[in-house]
Protein backbone atom coordinates (compact mmCIF):
# COMPACT_ATOMS: atom_id res chain seq x y z
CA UNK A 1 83.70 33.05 -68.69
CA UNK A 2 85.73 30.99 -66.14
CA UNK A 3 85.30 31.98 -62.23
CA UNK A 4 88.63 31.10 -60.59
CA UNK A 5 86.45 31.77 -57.20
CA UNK A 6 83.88 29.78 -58.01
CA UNK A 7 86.24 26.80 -59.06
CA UNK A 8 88.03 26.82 -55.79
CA UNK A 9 84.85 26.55 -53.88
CA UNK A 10 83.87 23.19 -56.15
CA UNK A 11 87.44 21.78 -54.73
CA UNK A 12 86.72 22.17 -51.01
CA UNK A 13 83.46 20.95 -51.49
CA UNK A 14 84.32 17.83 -53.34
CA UNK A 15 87.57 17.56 -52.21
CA UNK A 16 89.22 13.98 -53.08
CA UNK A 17 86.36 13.75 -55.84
CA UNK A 18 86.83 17.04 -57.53
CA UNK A 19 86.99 16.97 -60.93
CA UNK A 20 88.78 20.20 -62.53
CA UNK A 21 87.28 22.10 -65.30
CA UNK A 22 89.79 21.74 -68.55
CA UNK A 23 90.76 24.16 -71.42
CA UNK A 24 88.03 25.74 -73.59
CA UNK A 25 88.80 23.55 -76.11
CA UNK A 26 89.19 20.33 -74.02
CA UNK A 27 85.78 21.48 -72.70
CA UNK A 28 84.33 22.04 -75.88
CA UNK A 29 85.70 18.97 -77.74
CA UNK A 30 84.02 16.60 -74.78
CA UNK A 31 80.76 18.65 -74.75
CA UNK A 32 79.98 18.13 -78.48
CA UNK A 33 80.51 14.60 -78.15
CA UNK A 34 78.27 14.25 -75.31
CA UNK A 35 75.71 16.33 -77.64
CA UNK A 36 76.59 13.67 -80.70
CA UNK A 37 77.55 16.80 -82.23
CA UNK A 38 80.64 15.21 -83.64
CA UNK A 39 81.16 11.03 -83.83
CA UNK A 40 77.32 10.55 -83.54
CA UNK A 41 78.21 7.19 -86.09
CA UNK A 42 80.13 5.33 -83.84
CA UNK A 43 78.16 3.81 -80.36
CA UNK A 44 79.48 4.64 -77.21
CA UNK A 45 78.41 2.70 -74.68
CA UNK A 46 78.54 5.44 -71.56
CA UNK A 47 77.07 7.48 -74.37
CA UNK A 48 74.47 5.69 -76.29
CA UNK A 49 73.18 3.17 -74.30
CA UNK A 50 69.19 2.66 -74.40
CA UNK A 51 69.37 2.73 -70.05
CA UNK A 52 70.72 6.31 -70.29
CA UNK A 53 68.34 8.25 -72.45
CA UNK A 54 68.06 12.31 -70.78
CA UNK A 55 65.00 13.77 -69.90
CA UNK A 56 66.54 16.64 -69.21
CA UNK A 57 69.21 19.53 -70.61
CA UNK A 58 71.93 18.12 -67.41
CA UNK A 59 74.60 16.12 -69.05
CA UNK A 60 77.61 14.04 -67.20
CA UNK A 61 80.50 14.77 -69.59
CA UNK A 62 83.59 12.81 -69.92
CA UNK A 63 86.87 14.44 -69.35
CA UNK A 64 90.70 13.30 -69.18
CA UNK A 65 90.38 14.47 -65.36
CA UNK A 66 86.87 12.68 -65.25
CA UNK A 67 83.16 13.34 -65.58
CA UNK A 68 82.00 16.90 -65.08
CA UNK A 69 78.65 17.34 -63.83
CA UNK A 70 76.45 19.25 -63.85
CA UNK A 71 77.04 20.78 -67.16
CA UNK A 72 73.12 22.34 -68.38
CA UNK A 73 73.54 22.88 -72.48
CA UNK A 74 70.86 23.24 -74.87
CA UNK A 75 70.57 24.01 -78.39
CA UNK A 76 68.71 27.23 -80.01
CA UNK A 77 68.75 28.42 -83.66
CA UNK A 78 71.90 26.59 -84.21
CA UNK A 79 74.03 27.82 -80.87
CA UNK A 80 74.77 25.98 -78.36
CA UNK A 81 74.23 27.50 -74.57
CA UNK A 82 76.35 25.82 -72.17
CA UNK A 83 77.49 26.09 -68.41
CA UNK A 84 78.55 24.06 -65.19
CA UNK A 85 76.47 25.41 -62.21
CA UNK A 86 78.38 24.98 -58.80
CA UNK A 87 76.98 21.96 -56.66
CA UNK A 88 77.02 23.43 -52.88
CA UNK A 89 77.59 19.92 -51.29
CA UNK A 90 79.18 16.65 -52.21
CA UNK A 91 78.49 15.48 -55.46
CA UNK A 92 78.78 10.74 -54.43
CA UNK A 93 76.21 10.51 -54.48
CA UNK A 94 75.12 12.78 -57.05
CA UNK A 95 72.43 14.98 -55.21
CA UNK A 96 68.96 15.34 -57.21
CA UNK A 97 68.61 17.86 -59.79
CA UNK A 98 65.84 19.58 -57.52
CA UNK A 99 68.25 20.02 -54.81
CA UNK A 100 70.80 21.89 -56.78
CA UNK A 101 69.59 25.76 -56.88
CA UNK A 102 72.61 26.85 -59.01
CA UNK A 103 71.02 24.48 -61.92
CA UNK A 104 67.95 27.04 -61.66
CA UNK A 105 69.93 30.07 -61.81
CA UNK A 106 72.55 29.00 -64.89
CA UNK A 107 69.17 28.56 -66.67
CA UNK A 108 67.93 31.64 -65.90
CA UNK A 109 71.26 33.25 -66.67
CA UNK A 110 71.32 31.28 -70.63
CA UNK A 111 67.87 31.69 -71.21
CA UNK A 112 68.57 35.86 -70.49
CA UNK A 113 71.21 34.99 -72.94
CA UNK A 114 68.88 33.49 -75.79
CA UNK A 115 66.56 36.44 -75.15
CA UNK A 116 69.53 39.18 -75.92
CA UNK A 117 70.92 37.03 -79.02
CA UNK A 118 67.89 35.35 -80.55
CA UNK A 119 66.30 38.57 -82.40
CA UNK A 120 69.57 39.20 -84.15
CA UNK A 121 70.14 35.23 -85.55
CA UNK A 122 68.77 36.20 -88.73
CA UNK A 123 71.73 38.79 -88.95
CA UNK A 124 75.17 37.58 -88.69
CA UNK A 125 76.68 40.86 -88.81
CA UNK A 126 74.76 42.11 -85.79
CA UNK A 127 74.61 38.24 -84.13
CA UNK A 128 78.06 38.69 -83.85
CA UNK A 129 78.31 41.82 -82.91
CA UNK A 130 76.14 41.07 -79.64
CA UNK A 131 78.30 37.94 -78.88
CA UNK A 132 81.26 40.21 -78.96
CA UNK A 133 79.38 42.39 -76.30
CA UNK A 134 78.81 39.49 -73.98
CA UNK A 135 81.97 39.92 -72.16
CA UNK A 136 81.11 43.58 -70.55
CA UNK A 137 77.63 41.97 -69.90
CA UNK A 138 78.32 39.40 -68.29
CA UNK A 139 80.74 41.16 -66.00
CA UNK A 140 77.53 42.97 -64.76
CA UNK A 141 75.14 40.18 -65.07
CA UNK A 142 77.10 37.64 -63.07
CA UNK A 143 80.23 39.88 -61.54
CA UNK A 144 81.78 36.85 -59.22
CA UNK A 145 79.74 33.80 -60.43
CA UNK A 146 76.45 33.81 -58.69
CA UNK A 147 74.21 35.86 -61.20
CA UNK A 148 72.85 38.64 -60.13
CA UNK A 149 70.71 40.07 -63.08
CA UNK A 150 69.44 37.50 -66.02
CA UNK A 151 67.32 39.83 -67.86
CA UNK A 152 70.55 40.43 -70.17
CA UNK A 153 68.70 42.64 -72.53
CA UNK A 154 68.62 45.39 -69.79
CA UNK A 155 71.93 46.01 -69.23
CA UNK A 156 74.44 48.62 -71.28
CA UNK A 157 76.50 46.89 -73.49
CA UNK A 158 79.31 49.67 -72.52
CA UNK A 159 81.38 50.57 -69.73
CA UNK A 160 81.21 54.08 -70.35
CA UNK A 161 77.10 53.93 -69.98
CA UNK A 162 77.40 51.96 -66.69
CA UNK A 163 75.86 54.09 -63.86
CA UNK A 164 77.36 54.31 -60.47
CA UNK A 165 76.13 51.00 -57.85
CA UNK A 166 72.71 52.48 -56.15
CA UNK A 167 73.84 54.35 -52.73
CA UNK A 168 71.16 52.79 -50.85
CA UNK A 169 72.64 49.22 -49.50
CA UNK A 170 69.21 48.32 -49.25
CA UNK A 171 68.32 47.91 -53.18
CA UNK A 172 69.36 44.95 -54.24
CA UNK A 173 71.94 44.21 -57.41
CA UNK A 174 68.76 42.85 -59.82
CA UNK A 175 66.46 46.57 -59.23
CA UNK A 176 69.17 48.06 -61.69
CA UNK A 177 66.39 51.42 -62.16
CA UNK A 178 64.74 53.60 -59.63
CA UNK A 179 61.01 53.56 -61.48
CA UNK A 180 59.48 56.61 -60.69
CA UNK A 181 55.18 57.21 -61.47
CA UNK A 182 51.77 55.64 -60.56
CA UNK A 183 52.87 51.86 -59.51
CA UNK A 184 51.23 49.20 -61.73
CA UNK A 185 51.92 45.19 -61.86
CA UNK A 186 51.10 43.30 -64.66
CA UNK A 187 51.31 39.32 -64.22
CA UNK A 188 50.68 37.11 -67.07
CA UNK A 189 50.78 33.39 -66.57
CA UNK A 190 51.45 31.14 -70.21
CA UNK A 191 50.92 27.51 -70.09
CA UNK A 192 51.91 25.77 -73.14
CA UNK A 193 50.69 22.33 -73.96
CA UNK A 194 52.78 19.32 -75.60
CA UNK A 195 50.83 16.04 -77.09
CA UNK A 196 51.03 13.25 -78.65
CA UNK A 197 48.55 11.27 -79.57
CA UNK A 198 48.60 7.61 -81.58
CA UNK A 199 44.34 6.43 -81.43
CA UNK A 200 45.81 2.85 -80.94
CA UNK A 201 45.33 0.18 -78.04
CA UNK A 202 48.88 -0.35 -77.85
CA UNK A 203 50.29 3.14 -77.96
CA UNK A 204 49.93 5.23 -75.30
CA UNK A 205 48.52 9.13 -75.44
CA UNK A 206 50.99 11.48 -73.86
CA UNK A 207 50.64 15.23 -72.65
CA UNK A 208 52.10 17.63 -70.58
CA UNK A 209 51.95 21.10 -69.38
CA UNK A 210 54.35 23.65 -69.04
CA UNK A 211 53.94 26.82 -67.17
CA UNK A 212 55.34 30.04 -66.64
CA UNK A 213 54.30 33.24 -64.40
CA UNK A 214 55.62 36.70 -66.37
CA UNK A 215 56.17 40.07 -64.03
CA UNK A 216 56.44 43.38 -64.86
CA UNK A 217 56.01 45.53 -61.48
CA UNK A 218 56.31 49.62 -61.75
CA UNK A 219 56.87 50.58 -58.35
CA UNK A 220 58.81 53.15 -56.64
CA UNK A 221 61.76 52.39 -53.66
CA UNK A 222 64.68 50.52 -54.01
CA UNK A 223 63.42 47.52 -52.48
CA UNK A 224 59.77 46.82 -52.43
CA UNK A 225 58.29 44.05 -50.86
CA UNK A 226 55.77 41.98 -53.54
CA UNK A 227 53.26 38.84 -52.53
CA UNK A 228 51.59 36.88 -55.12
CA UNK A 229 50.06 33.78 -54.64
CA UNK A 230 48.90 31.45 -57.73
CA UNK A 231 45.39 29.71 -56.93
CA UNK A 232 43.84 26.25 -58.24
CA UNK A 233 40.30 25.60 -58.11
CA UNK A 234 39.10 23.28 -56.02
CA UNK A 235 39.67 20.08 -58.16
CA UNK A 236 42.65 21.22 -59.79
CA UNK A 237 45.90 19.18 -60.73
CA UNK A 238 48.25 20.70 -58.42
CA UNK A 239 51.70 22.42 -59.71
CA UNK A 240 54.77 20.09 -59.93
CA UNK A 241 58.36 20.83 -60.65
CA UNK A 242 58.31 24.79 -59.25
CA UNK A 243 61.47 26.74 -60.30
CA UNK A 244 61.93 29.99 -58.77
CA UNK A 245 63.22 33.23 -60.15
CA UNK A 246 66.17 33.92 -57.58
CA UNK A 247 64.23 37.42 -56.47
CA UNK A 248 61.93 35.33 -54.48
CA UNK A 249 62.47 35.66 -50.89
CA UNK A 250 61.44 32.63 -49.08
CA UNK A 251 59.15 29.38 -50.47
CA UNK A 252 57.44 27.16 -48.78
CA UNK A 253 59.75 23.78 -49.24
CA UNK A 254 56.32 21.66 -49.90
CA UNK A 255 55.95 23.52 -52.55
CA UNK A 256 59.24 22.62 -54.20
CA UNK A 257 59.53 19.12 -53.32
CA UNK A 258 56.39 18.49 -55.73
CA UNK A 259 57.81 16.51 -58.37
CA UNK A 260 56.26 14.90 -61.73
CA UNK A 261 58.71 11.71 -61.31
CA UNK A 262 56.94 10.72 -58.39
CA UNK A 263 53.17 9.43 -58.44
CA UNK A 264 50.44 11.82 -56.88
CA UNK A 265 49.49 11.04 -53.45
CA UNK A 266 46.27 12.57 -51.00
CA UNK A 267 49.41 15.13 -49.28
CA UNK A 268 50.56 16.81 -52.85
CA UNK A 269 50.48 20.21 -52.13
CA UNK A 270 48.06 21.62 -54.13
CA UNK A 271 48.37 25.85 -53.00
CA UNK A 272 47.48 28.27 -52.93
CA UNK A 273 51.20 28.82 -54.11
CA UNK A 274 52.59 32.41 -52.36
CA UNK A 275 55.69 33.76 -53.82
CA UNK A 276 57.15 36.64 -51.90
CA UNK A 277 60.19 38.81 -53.95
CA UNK A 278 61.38 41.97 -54.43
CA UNK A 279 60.83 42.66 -57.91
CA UNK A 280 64.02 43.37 -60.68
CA UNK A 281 63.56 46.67 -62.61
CA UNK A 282 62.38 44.78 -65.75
CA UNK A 283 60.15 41.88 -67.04
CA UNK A 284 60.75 38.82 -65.75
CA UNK A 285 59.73 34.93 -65.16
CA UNK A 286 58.58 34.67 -61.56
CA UNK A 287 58.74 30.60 -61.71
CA UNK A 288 57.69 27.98 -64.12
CA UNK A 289 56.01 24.83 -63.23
CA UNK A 290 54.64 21.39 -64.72
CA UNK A 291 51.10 19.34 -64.27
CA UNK A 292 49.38 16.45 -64.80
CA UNK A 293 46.15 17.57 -66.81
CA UNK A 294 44.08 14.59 -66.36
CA UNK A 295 42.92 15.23 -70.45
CA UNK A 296 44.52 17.18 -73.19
CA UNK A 297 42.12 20.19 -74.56
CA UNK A 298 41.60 18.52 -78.28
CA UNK A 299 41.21 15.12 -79.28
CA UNK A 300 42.17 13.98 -82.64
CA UNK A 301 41.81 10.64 -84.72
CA UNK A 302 43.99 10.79 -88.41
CA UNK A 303 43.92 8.44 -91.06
CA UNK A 304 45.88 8.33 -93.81
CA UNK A 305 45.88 5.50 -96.50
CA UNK A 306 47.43 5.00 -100.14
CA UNK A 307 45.21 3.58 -102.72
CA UNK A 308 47.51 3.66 -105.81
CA UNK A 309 48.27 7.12 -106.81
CA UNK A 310 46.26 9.25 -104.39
CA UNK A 311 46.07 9.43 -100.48
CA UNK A 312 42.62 8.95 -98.50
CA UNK A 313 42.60 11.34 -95.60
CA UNK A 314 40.44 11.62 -92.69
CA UNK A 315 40.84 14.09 -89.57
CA UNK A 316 38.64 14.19 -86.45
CA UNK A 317 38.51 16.70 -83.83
CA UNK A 318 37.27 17.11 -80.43
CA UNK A 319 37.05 20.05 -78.40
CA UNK A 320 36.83 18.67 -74.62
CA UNK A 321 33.93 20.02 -72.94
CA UNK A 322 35.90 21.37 -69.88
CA UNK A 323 37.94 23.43 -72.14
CA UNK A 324 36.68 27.28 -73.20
CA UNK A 325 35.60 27.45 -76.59
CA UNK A 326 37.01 30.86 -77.46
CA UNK A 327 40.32 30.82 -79.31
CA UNK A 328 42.22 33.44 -80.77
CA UNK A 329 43.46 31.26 -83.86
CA UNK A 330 43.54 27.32 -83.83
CA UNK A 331 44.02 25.48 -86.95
CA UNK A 332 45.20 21.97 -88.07
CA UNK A 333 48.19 21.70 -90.20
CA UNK A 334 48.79 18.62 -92.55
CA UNK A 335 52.20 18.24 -94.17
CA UNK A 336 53.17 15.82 -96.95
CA UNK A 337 57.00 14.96 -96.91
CA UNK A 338 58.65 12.83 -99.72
CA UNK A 339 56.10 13.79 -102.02
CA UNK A 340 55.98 16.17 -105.11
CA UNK A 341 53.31 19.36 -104.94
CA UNK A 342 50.12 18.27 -104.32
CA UNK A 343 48.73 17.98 -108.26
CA UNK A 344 44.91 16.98 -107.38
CA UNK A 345 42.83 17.97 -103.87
CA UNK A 346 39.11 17.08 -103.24
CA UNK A 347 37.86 17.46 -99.87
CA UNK A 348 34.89 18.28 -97.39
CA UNK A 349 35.02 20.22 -94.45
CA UNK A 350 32.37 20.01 -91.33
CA UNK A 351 33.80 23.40 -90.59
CA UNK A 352 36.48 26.20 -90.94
CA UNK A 353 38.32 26.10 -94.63
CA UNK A 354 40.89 24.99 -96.14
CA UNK A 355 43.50 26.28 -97.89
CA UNK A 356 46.31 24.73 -99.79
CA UNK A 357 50.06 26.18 -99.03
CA UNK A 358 51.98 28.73 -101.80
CA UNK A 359 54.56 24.97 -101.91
CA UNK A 360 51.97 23.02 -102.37
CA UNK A 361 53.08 20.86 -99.78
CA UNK A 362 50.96 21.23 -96.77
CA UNK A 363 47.28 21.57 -96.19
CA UNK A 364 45.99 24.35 -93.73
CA UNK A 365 42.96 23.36 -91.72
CA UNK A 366 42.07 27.13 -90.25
CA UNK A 367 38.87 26.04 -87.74
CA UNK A 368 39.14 29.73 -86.56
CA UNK A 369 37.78 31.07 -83.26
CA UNK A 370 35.48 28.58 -81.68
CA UNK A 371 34.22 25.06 -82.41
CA UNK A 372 30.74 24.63 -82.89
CA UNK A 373 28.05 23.35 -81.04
CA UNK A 374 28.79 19.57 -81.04
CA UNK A 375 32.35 20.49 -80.28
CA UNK A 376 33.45 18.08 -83.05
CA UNK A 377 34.96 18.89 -86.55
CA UNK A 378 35.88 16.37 -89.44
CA UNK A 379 37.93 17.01 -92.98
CA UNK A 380 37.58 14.10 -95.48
CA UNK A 381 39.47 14.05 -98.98
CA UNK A 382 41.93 12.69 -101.10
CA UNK A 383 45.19 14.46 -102.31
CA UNK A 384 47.36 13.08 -105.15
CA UNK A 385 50.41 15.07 -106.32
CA UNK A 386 53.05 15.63 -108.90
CA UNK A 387 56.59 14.74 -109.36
CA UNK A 388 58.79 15.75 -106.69
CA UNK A 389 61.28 18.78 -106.49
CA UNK A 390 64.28 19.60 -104.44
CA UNK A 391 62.21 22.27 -102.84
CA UNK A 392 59.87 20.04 -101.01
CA UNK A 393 59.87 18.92 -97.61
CA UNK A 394 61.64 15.79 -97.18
CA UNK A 395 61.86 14.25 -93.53
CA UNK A 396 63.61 10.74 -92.57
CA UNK A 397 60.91 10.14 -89.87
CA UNK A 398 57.96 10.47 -91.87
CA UNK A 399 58.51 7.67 -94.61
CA UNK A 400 55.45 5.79 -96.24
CA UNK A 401 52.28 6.58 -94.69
CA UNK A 402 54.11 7.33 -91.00
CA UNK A 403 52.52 11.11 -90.77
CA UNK A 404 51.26 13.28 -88.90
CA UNK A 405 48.37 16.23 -88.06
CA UNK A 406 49.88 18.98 -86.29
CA UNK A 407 47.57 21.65 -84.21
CA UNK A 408 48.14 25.39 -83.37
CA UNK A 409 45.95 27.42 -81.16
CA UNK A 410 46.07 30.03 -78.34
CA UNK A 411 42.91 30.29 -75.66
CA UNK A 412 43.18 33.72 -73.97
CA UNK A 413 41.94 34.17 -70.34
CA UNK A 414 42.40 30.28 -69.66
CA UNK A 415 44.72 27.63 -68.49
CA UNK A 416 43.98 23.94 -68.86
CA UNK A 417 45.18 23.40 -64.81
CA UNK A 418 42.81 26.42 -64.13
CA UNK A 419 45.92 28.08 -62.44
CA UNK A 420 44.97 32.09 -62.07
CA UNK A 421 46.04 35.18 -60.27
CA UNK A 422 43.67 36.58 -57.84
CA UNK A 423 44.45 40.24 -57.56
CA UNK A 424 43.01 41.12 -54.97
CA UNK A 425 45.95 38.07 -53.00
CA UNK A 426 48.63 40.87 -54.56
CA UNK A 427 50.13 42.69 -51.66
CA UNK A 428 52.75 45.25 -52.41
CA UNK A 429 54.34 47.09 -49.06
CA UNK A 430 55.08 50.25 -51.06
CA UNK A 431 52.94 53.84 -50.81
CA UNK A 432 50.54 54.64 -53.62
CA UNK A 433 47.60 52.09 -54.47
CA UNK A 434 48.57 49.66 -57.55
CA UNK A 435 47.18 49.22 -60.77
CA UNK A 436 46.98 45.32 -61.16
CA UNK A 437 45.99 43.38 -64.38
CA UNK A 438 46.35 39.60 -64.20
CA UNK A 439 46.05 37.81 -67.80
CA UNK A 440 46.79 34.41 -68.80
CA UNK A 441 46.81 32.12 -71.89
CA UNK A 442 46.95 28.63 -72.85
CA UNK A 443 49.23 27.89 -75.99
CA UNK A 444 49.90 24.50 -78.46
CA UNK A 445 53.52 23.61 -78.21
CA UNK A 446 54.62 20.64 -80.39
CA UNK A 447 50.55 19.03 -80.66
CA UNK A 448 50.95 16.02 -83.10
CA UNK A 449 48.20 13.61 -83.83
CA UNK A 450 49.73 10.81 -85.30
CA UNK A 451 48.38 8.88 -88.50
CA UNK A 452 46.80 5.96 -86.59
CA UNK A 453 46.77 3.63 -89.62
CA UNK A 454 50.92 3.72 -89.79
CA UNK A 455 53.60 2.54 -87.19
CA UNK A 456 54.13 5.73 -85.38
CA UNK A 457 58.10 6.19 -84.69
CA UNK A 458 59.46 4.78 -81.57
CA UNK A 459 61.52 7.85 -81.09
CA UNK A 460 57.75 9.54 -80.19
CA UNK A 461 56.97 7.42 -77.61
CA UNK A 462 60.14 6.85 -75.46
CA UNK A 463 61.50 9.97 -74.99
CA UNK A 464 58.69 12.14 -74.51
């Protein structure tokens, strides 16, 4: 979708300095270079360069008419999601991402996207189908180029199902149904945690987490009035990098201005965090945040070493003491790439089983729903395997001994900054008393231990 409107307003913004959006294809042929989606052989310099490496999804791309920026794309099960967000001020000097609210909402509006598309990716015919229906949807969704409901999945896919615009001028675009029944909120807040860890002097540990706050609020009127505030206990890592859902009223700008590129100081603002918003009709991301745990929630040491034919392996866990010991699953998973099927496996377990995958090709550490009393776990054994088939996993990063541990697990009722809900902080100016139930979760996302007696790849710890 272009916005004519929305184009016009970039101009008398940027005036002198505006840079006009191209064709489709124009568009598209500069955006999959920028990706190295096409030409990723040949260096560009503007491109390539080690002192331009993106932390983020924000991309400058390179057009006859000049560079375009902002443009947010990602990739996601082999589409690409791509838009230009408007910039409401001059873009020399380019403003900072946190000051540019349209970024926020053209994320919110292509991650509603990837939640209507992604079930069907497994299905071409029906993939398809949907993408054909994204026309009519977005003409509700985002009418005039300021979106006004992301939760695409919601919406009727035809005109003839569209209902008539709410009477009441009061109710905003995003409350799209009048809920009537016994008002409930449910607020669920998932923190997922990344790592990387080397057990070397010279190699750093990384970690990070990433939060999000899910709503699903029941209540009658078309524009109800909803508080929430997130608290930390009293020595917890405060909240960094707060996006908003666009439903939220007014913020305090402290709150905002928290950033993870800049070091902590004694006047972070560490909450409580109060969101008020009037609620859309359906399930949806209140705001999403990042924090500095001061430790990640396992520890691991692995070894891996070839003597002749077989491989020596040796896994440690830890379970930090701070961290509940109640999981719903957590297990260790150990892959062998370049390899045939494993032929021979001895081992010893302190705890949990093993089990050896249908492929042959990856070991499954399941240490089930709690660590025991020492908090620390160990698997010893060697592993020597068979000649190798097309159907095994081959992987250009892990070469030699270069491997890798990786961990899955899910804590319910915790989260590693201790962020929580308090429900009785919940106001809600509507009649009828509430039913509230506050959950949250902590989740592995991307948890490698790296084989400490192999060069881990640099790629691992520069762009983290």
């Amino acid at each position: 979708r272009r916005y004519p409107t929305v184009e016009i307003r970039a101009e008398t913004f940027n005036g002198s300095t505006h840079v006009p959006v191209p064709s489709d294809s124009a568009f598209l042929k500069a955006l999959l270079f920028e990706l190295r989606l096409v030409d990723d052989h040949i260096f560009v310099e503007h491109r390539d360069t080690c002192t331009r490496i993106n932390h983020s999804s924000v991309y400058s791309v390179r057009t006859e008419g000049g560079d375009l920026w902002p443009v947010l794309a990602f990739q996601k099960s082999g589409l690409i999601y791509a838009c230009l967000p408007l910039v409401e001020e001059t873009l020399e000097p380019r403003p900072p991402l946190l000051t540019v609210s349209g970024l926020s909402q053209g994320l919110a509006l292509l991650l509603g996207i990837v939640d209507y598309i992604s079930p069907s990716r497994k299905n071409e015919a029906e993939m398809s189908a949907k993408i054909g229906q994204l026309r009519n949807l977005l003409i509700q969704a985002c009418p005039l180029g300021t979106p006004l409901n992301t939760n695409i999945r919601s919406l009727n896919s035809s005109f003839d199902d569209i209902q008539e615009m709410p009477t009441d001028e009061n109710q905003p675009a995003w409350r799209s149904n009048a809920y009537k029944g016994k008002p409930q909120v449910n607020v669920c807040i998932t923190e997922k945690v990344k790592c990387k860890q080397y057990d070397k002097r010279d190699v750093v540990d990384t970690w990070q987490v990433y939060g999000a706050v899910n709503c699903k609020c029941d209540i009658e009127g078309s524009a109800p009035n909803v508080t929430l505030s997130l608290n930390l206990p009293t020595n917890g890592p405060p909240l960094q990098d707060i996006v908003v859902h666009h439903c939220v009223t007014s913020v305090d700008p402290a709150m905002l201005m928290s950033s993870s590129v800049e070091p902590l100081d004694d006047s972070v603002y560490n909450g409580p965090y109060k969101f008020p918003f009037v609620p859309p009709s359906d399930s949806f991301n209140l705001c999403y945040y990042t924090s500095q745990v001061p430790v990640p929630p396992i520890l691991g040491c692995y070894q891996l070493i070839e003597e002749g034919s077989q491989l020596k392996i040796t896994v440690n866990l830890k379970l930090h003491e701070s961290i509940k010991n109640s999981f719903e699953y957590c297990e260790a998973r150990i892959p062998f790439f370049n390899r045939g099927p494993i032929a021979q496996l001895e081992y010893k377990v302190s705890y949990g089983q093993l089990d050896l995958s249908r492929e042959k090709s990856l070991l499954v550490w399941v240490i089930g729903q709690k660590f025991p009393k020492s908090l620390e776990v160990s698997l010893t054994g060697s592993v020597s395997f068979g000649t190798a088939g097309k159907e095994h996993p081959t992987d250009y990063v892990c070469t030699g001994n270069t491997a890798y541990v990786k961990l899955y697990f899910r804590i319910p009722d915790f989260t590693l900054t201790g962020c929580y809900v308090d429900q009785h902080s919940i106001q809600i100016f509507a009649p009828g008393k509430p039913k509230i139930t506050a959950s949250r979760e902590l989740i592995s996302s991307d948890y490698y231990i790296w084989n400490s007696k192999a060069p881990a790849p640099m790629v691992y710890k520069t762009l983290f």
